[in-house]
PDB file of N, CA and C in Angstrom:
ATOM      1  N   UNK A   1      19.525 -38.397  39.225  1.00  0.00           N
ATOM      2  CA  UNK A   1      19.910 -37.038  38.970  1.00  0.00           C
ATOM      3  C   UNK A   1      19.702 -36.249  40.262  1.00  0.00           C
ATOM      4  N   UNK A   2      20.675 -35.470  40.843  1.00  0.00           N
ATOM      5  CA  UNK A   2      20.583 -34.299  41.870  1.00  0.00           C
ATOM      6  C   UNK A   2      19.561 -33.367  41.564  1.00  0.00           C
ATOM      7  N   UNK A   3      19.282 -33.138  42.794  1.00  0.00           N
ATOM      8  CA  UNK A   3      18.182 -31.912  42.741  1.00  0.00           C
ATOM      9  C   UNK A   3      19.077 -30.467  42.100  1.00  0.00           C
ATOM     10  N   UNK A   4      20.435 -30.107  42.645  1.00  0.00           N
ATOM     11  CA  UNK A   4      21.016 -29.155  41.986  1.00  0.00           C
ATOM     12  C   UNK A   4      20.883 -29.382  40.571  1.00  0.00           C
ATOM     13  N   UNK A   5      21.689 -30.545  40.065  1.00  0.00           N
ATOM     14  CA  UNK A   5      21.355 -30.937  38.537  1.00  0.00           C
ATOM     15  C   UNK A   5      19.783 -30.782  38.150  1.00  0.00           C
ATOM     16  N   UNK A   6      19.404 -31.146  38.556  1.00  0.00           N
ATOM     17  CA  UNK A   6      17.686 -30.478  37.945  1.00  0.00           C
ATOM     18  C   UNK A   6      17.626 -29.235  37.775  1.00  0.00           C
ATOM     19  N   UNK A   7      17.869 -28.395  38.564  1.00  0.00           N
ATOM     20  CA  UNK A   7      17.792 -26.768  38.634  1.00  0.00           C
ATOM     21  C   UNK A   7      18.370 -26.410  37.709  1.00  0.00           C
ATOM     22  N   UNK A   8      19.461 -26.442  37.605  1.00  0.00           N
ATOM     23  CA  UNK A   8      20.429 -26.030  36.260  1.00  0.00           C
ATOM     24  C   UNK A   8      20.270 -26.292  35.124  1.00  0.00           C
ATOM     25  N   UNK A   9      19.366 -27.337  34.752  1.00  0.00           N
ATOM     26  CA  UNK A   9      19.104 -28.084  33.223  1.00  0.00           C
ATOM     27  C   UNK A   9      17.533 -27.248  33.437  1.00  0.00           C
ATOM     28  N   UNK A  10      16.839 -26.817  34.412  1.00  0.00           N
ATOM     29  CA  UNK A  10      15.932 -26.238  34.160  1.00  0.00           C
ATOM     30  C   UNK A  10      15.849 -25.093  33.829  1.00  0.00           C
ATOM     31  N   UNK A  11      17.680 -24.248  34.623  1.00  0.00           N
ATOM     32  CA  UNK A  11      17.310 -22.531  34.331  1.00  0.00           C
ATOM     33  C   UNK A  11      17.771 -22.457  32.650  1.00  0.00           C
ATOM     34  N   UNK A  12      18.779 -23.693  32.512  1.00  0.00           N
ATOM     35  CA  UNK A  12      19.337 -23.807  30.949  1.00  0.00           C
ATOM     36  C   UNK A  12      18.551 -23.781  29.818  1.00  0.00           C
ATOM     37  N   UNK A  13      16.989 -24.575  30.291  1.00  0.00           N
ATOM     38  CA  UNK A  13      16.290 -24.895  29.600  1.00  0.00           C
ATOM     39  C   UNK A  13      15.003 -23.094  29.384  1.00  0.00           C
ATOM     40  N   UNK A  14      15.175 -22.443  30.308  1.00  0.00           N
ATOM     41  CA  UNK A  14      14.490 -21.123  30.374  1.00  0.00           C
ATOM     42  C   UNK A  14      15.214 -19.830  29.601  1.00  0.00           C
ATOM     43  N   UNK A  15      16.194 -20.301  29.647  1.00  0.00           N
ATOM     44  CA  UNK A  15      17.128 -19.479  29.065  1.00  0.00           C
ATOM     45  C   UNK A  15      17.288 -19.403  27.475  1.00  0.00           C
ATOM     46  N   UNK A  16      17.008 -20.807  27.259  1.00  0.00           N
ATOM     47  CA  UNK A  16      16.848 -21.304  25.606  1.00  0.00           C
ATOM     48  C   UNK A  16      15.380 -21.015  25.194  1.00  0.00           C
ATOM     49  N   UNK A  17      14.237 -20.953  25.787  1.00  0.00           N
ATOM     50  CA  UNK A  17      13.130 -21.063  25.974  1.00  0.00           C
ATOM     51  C   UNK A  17      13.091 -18.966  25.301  1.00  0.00           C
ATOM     52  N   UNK A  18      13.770 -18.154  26.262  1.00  0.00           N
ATOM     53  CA  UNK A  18      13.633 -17.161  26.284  1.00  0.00           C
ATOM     54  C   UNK A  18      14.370 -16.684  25.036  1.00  0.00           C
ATOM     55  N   UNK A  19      15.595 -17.017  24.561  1.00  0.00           N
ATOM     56  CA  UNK A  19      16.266 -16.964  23.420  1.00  0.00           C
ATOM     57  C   UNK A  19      14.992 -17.021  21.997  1.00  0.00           C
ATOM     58  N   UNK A  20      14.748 -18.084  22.245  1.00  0.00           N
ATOM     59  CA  UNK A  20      13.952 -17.955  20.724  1.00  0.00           C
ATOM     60  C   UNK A  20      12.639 -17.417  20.993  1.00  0.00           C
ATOM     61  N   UNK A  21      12.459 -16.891  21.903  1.00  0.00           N
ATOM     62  CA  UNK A  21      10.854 -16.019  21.877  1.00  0.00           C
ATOM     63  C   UNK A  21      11.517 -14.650  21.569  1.00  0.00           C
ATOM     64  N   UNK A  22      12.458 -14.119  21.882  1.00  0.00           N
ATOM     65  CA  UNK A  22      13.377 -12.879  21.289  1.00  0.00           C
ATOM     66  C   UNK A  22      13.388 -12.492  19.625  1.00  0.00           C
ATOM     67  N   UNK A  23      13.689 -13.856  19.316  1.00  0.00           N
ATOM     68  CA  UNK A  23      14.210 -13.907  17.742  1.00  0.00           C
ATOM     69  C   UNK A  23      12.434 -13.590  17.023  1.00  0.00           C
ATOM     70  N   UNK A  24      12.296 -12.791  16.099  1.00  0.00           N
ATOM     71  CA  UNK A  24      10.977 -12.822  15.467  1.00  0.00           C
ATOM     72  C   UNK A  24      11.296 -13.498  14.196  1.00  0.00           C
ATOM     73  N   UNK A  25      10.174 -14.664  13.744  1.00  0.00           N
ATOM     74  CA  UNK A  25      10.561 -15.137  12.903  1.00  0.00           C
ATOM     75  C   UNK A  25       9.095 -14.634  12.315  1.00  0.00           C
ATOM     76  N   UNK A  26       8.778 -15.070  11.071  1.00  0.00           N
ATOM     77  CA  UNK A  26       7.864 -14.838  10.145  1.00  0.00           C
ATOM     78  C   UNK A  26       6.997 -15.067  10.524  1.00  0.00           C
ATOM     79  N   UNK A  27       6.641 -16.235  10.817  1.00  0.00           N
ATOM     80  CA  UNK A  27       5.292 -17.021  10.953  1.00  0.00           C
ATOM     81  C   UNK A  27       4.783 -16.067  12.229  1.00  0.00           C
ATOM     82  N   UNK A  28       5.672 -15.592  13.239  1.00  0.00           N
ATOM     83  CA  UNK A  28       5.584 -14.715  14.590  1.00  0.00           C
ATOM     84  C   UNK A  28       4.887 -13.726  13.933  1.00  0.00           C
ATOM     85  N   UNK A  29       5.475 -13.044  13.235  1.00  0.00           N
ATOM     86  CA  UNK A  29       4.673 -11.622  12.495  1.00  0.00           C
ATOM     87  C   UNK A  29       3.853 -11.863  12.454  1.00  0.00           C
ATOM     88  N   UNK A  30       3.591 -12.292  10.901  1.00  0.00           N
ATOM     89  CA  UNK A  30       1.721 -12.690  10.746  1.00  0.00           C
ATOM     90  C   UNK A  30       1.120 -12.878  11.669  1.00  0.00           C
ATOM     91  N   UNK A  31       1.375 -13.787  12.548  1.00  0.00           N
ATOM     92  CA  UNK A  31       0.804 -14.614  14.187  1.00  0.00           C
ATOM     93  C   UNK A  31       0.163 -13.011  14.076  1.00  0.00           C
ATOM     94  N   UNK A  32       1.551 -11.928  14.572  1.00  0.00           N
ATOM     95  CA  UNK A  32       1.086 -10.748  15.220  1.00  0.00           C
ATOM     96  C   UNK A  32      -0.345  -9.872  14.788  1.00  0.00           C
ATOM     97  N   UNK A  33       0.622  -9.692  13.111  1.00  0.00           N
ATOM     98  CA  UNK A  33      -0.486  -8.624  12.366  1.00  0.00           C
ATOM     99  C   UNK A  33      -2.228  -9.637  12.152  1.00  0.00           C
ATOM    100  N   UNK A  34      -1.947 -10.782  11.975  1.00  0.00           N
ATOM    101  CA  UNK A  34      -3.146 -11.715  12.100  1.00  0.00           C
ATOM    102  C   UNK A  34      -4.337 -11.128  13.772  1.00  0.00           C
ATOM    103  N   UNK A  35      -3.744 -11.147  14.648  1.00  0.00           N
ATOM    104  CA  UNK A  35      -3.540 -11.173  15.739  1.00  0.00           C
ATOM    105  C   UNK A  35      -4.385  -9.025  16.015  1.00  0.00           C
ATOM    106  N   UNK A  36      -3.677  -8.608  15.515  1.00  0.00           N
ATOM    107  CA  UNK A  36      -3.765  -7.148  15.427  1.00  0.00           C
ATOM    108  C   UNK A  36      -5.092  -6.435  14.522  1.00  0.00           C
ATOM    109  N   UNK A  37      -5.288  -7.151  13.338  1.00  0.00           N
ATOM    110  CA  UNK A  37      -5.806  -7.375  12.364  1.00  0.00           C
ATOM    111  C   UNK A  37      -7.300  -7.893  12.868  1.00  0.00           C
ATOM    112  N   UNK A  38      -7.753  -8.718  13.509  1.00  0.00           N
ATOM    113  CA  UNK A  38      -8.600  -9.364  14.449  1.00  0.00           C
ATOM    114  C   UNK A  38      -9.115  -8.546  15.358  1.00  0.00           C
ATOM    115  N   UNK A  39      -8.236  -7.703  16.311  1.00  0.00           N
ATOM    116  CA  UNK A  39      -8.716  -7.018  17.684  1.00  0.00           C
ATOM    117  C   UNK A  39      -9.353  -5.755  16.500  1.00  0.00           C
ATOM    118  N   UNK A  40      -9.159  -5.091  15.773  1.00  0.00           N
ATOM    119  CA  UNK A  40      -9.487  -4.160  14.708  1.00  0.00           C
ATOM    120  C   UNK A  40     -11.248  -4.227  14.192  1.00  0.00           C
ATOM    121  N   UNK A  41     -11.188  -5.859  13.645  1.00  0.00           N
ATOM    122  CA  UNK A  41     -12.251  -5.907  13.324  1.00  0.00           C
ATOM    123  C   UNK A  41     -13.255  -6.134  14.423  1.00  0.00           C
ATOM    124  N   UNK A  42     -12.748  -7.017  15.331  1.00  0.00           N
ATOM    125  CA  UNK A  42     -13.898  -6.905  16.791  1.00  0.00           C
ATOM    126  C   UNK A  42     -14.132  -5.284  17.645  1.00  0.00           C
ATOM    127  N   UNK A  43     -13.261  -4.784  17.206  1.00  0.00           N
ATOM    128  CA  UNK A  43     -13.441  -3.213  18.163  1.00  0.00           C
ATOM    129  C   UNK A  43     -14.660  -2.264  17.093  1.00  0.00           C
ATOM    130  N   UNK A  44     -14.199  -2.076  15.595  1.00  0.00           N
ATOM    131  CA  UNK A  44     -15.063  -1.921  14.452  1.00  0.00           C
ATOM    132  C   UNK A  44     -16.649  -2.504  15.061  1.00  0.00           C
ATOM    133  N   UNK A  45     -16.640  -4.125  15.165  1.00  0.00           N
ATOM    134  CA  UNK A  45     -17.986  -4.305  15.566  1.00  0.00           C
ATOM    135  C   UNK A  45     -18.816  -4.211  16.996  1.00  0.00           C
ATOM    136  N   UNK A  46     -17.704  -4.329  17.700  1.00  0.00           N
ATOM    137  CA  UNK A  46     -18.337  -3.478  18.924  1.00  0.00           C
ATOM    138  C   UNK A  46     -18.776  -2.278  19.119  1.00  0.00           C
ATOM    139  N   UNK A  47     -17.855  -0.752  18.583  1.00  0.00           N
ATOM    140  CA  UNK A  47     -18.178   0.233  18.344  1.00  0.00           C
ATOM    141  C   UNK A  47     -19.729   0.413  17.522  1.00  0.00           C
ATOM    142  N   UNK A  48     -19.908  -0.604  16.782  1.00  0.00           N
ATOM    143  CA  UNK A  48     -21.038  -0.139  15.667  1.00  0.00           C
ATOM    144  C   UNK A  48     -22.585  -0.726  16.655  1.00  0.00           C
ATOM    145  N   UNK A  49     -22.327  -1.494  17.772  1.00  0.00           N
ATOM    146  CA  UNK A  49     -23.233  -1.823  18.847  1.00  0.00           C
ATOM    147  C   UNK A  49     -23.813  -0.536  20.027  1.00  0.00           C
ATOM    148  N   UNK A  50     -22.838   0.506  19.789  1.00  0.00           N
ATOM    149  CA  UNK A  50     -22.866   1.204  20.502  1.00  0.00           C
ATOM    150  C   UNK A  50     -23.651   2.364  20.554  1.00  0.00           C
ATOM    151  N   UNK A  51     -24.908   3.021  21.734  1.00  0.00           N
ATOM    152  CA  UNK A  51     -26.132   3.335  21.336  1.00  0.00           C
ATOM    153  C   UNK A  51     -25.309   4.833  21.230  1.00  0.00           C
ATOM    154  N   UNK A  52     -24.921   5.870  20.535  1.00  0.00           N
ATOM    155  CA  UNK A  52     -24.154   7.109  20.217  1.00  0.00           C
ATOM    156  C   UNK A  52     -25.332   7.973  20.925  1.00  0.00           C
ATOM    157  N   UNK A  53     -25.055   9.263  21.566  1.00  0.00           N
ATOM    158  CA  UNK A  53     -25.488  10.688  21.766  1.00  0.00           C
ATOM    159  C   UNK A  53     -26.339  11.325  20.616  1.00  0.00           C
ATOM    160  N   UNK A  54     -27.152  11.742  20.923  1.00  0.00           N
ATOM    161  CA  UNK A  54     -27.528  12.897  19.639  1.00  0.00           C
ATOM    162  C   UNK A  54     -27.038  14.122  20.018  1.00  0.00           C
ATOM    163  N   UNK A  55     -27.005  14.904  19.041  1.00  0.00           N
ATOM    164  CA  UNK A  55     -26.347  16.204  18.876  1.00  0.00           C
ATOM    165  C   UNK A  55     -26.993  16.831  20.626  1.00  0.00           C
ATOM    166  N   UNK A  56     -28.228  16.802  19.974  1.00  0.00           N
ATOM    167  CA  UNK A  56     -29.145  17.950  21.619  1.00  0.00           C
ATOM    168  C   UNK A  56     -28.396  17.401  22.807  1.00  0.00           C
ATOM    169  N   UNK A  57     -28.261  15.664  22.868  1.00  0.00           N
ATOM    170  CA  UNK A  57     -28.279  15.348  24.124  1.00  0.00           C
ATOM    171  C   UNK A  57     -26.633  15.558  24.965  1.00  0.00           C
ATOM    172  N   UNK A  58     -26.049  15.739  23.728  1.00  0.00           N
ATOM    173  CA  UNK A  58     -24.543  16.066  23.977  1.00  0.00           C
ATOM    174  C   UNK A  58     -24.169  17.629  24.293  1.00  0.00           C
ATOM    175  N   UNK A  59     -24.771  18.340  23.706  1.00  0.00           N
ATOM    176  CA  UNK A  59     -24.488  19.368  23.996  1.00  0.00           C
ATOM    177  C   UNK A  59     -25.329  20.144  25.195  1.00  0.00           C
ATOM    178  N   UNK A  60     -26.753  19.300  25.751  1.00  0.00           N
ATOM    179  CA  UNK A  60     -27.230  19.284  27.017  1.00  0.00           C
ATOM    180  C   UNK A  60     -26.386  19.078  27.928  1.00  0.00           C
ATOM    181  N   UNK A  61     -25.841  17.745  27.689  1.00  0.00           N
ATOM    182  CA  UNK A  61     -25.001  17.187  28.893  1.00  0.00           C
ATOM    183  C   UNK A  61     -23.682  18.478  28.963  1.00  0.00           C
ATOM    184  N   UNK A  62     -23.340  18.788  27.842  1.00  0.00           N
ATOM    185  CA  UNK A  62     -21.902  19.557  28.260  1.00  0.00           C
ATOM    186  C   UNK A  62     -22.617  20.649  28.830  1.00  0.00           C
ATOM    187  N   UNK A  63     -23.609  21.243  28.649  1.00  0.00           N
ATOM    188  CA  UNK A  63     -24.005  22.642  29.541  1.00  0.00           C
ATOM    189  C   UNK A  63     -24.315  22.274  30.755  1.00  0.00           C
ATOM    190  N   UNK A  64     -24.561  21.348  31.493  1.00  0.00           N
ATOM    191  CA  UNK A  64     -25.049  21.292  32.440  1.00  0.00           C
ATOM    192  C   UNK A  64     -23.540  20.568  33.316  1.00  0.00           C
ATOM    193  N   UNK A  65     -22.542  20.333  32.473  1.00  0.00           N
ATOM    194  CA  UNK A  65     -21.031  20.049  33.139  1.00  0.00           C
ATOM    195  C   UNK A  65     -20.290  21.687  33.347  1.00  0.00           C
ATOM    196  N   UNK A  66     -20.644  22.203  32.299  1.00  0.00           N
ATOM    197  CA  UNK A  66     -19.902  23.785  32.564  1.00  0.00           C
ATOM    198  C   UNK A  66     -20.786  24.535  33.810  1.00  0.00           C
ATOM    199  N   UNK A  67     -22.381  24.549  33.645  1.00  0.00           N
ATOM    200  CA  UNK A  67     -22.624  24.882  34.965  1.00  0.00           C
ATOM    201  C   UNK A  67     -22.008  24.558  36.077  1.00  0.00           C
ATOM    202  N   UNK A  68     -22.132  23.446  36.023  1.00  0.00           N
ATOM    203  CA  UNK A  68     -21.592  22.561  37.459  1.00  0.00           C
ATOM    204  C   UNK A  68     -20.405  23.063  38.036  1.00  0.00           C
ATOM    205  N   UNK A  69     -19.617  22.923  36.972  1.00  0.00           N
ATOM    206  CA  UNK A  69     -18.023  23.577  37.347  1.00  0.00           C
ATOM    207  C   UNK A  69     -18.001  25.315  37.325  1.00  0.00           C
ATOM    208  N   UNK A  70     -19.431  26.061  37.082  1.00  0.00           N
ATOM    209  CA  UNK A  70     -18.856  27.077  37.173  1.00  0.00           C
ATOM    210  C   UNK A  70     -19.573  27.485  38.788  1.00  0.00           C
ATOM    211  N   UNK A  71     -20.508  27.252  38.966  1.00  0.00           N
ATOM    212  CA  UNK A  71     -20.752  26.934  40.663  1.00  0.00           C
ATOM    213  C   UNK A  71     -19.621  26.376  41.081  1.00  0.00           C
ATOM    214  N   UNK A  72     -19.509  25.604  41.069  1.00  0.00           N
ATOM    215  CA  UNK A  72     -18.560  24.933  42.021  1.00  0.00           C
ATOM    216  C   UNK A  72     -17.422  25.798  42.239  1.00  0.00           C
ATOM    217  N   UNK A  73     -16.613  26.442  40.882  1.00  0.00           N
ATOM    218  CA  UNK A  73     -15.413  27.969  41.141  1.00  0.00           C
ATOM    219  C   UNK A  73     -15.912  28.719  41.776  1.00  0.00           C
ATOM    220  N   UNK A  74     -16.955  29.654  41.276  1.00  0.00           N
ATOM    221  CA  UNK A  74     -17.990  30.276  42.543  1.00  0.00           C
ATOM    222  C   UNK A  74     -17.684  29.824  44.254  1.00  0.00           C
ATOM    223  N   UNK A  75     -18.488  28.723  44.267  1.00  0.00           N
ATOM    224  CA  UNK A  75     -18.507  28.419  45.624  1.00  0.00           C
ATOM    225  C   UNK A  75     -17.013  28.560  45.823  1.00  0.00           C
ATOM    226  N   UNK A  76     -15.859  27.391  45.818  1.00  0.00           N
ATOM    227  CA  UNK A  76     -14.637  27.307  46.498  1.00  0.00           C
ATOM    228  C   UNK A  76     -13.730  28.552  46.095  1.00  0.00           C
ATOM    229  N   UNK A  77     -14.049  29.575  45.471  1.00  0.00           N
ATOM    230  CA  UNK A  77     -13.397  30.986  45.426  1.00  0.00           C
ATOM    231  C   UNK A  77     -14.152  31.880  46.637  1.00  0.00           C
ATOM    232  N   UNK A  78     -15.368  31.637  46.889  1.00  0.00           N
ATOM    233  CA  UNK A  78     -16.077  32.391  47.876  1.00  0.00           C
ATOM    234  C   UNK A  78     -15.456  31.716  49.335  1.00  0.00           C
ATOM    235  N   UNK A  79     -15.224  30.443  49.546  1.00  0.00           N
ATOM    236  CA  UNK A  79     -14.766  30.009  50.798  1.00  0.00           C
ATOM    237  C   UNK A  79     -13.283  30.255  50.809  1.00  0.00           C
ATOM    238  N   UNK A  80     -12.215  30.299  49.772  1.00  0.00           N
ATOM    239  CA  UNK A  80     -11.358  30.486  49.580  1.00  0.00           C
ATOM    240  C   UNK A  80     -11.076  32.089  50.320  1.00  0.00           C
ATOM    241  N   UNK A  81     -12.106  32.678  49.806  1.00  0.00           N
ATOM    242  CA  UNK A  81     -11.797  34.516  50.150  1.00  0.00           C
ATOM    243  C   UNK A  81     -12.631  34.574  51.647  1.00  0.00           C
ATOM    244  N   UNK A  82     -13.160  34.009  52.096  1.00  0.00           N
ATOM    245  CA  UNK A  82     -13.545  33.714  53.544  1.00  0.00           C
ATOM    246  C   UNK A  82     -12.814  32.969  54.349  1.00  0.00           C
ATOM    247  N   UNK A  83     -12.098  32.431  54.141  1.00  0.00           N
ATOM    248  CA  UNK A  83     -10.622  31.670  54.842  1.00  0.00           C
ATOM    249  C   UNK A  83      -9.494  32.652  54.705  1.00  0.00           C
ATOM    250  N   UNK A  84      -9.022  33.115  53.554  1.00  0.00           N
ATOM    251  CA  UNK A  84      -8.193  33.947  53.815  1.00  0.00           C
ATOM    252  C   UNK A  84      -8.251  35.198  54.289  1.00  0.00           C
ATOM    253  N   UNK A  85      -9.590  35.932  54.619  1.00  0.00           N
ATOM    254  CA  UNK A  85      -9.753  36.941  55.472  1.00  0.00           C
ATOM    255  C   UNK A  85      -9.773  36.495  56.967  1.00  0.00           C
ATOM    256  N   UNK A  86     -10.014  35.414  57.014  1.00  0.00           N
ATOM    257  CA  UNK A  86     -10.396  35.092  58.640  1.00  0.00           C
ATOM    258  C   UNK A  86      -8.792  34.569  58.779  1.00  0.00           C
ATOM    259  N   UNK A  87      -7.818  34.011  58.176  1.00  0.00           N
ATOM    260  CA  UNK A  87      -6.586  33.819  58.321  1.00  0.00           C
ATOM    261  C   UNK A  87      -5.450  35.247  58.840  1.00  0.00           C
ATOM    262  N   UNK A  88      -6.100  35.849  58.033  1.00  0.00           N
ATOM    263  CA  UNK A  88      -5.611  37.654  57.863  1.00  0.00           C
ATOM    264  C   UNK A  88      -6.034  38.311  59.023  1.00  0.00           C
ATOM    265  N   UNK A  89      -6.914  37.880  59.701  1.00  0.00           N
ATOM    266  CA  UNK A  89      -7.313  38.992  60.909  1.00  0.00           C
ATOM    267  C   UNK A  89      -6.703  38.028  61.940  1.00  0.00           C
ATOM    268  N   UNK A  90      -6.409  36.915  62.037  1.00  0.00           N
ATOM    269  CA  UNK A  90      -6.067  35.976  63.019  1.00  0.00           C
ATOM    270  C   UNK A  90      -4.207  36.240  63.233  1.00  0.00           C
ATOM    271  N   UNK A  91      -3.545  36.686  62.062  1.00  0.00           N
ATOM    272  CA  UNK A  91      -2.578  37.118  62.153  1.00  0.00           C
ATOM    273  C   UNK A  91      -2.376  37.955  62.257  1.00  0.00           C
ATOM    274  N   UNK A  92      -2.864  39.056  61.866  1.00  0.00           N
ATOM    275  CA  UNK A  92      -2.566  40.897  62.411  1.00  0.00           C
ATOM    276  C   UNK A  92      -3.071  40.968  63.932  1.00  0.00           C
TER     277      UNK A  92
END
Protein backbone atom coordinates (compact mmCIF):
# COMPACT_ATOMS: atom_id res chain seq x y z
CA UNK A 1 0.00 0.00 0.00
CA UNK A 2 1.28 3.74 -0.86
CA UNK A 3 1.99 6.07 1.65
CA UNK A 4 -0.64 8.49 -0.21
CA UNK A 5 -3.09 5.47 0.06
CA UNK A 6 -2.52 5.34 3.76
CA UNK A 7 -3.31 9.00 4.26
CA UNK A 8 -6.54 8.90 2.61
CA UNK A 9 -7.97 5.68 4.26
CA UNK A 10 -6.74 7.48 7.36
CA UNK A 11 -8.42 11.02 6.81
CA UNK A 12 -11.57 8.63 5.59
CA UNK A 13 -11.31 6.84 8.59
CA UNK A 14 -11.40 10.43 10.86
CA UNK A 15 -14.03 11.60 9.10
CA UNK A 16 -16.27 8.49 9.94
CA UNK A 17 -14.76 8.56 13.38
CA UNK A 18 -16.09 12.26 13.65
CA UNK A 19 -19.54 11.47 12.02
CA UNK A 20 -20.73 9.27 14.73
CA UNK A 21 -19.37 11.25 17.72
CA UNK A 22 -21.89 14.06 16.19
CA UNK A 23 -24.87 11.73 16.19
CA UNK A 24 -26.14 11.51 20.08
CA UNK A 25 -27.37 8.31 20.69
CA UNK A 26 -28.95 7.22 24.05
CA UNK A 27 -26.57 5.36 25.77
CA UNK A 28 -24.36 8.98 24.97
CA UNK A 29 -26.99 10.85 27.07
CA UNK A 30 -27.11 8.91 30.09
CA UNK A 31 -23.12 8.52 29.58
CA UNK A 32 -23.73 12.47 29.85
CA UNK A 33 -26.44 13.09 32.57
CA UNK A 34 -24.63 9.96 34.48
CA UNK A 35 -21.54 11.92 33.95
CA UNK A 36 -23.20 15.42 35.10
CA UNK A 37 -25.08 13.78 37.82
CA UNK A 38 -21.59 12.61 39.43
CA UNK A 39 -19.60 16.07 39.13
CA UNK A 40 -22.96 17.37 41.29
CA UNK A 41 -22.58 14.99 43.89
CA UNK A 42 -18.65 15.38 44.26
CA UNK A 43 -18.96 19.33 44.23
CA UNK A 44 -22.09 18.84 47.06
CA UNK A 45 -19.26 16.90 48.98
CA UNK A 46 -16.53 19.01 48.54
CA UNK A 47 -18.44 22.14 49.34
CA UNK A 48 -19.65 20.46 52.69
CA UNK A 49 -15.53 20.07 53.50
CA UNK A 50 -15.33 23.53 53.33
CA UNK A 51 -14.26 25.54 56.61
CA UNK A 52 -17.28 28.66 55.87
CA UNK A 53 -16.79 32.44 57.45
CA UNK A 54 -18.74 33.40 60.42
CA UNK A 55 -21.01 36.18 60.23
CA UNK A 56 -18.32 38.66 62.46
CA UNK A 57 -15.49 37.41 60.39
CA UNK A 58 -17.16 38.31 57.09
CA UNK A 59 -18.36 41.32 57.73
CA UNK A 60 -14.78 42.26 59.44
CA UNK A 61 -13.15 41.32 56.38
CA UNK A 62 -15.62 43.46 54.16
CA UNK A 63 -14.92 46.62 56.42
CA UNK A 64 -11.56 46.51 56.30
CA UNK A 65 -11.87 46.00 52.08
CA UNK A 66 -14.12 49.24 51.98
CA UNK A 67 -11.50 51.00 54.09
CA UNK A 68 -8.85 50.02 51.93
CA UNK A 69 -10.54 51.18 48.84
CA UNK A 70 -11.68 54.22 50.41
CA UNK A 71 -7.96 55.38 51.18
CA UNK A 72 -6.80 54.30 48.32
CA UNK A 73 -9.74 56.95 46.26
CA UNK A 74 -8.49 59.41 48.77
CA UNK A 75 -4.97 58.96 48.00
CA UNK A 76 -5.12 58.63 43.90
CA UNK A 77 -7.82 61.62 43.82
CA UNK A 78 -5.29 63.69 45.94
CA UNK A 79 -2.34 62.85 43.39
CA UNK A 80 -4.73 63.05 40.64
CA UNK A 81 -5.56 66.91 41.75
CA UNK A 82 -1.73 67.44 42.26
CA UNK A 83 -0.86 66.36 38.73
CA UNK A 84 -3.40 68.20 37.23
CA UNK A 85 -2.53 71.48 38.86
CA UNK A 86 1.11 71.06 38.18
CA UNK A 87 0.00 70.08 34.43
CA UNK A 88 -2.13 73.45 34.46
CA UNK A 89 0.60 75.78 35.49
CA UNK A 90 3.10 74.02 33.09
CA UNK A 91 0.75 74.99 30.31
CA UNK A 92 -0.41 78.52 31.03
Amino acid sequence: MSKDNAEVKTASQAKSSEAQKTKPSKSGLLERFSALKSYFLLSRTELRKVSWPTLKETRTTGLVVLGFVTVMALLLGLVDFLLSGAIRMILS
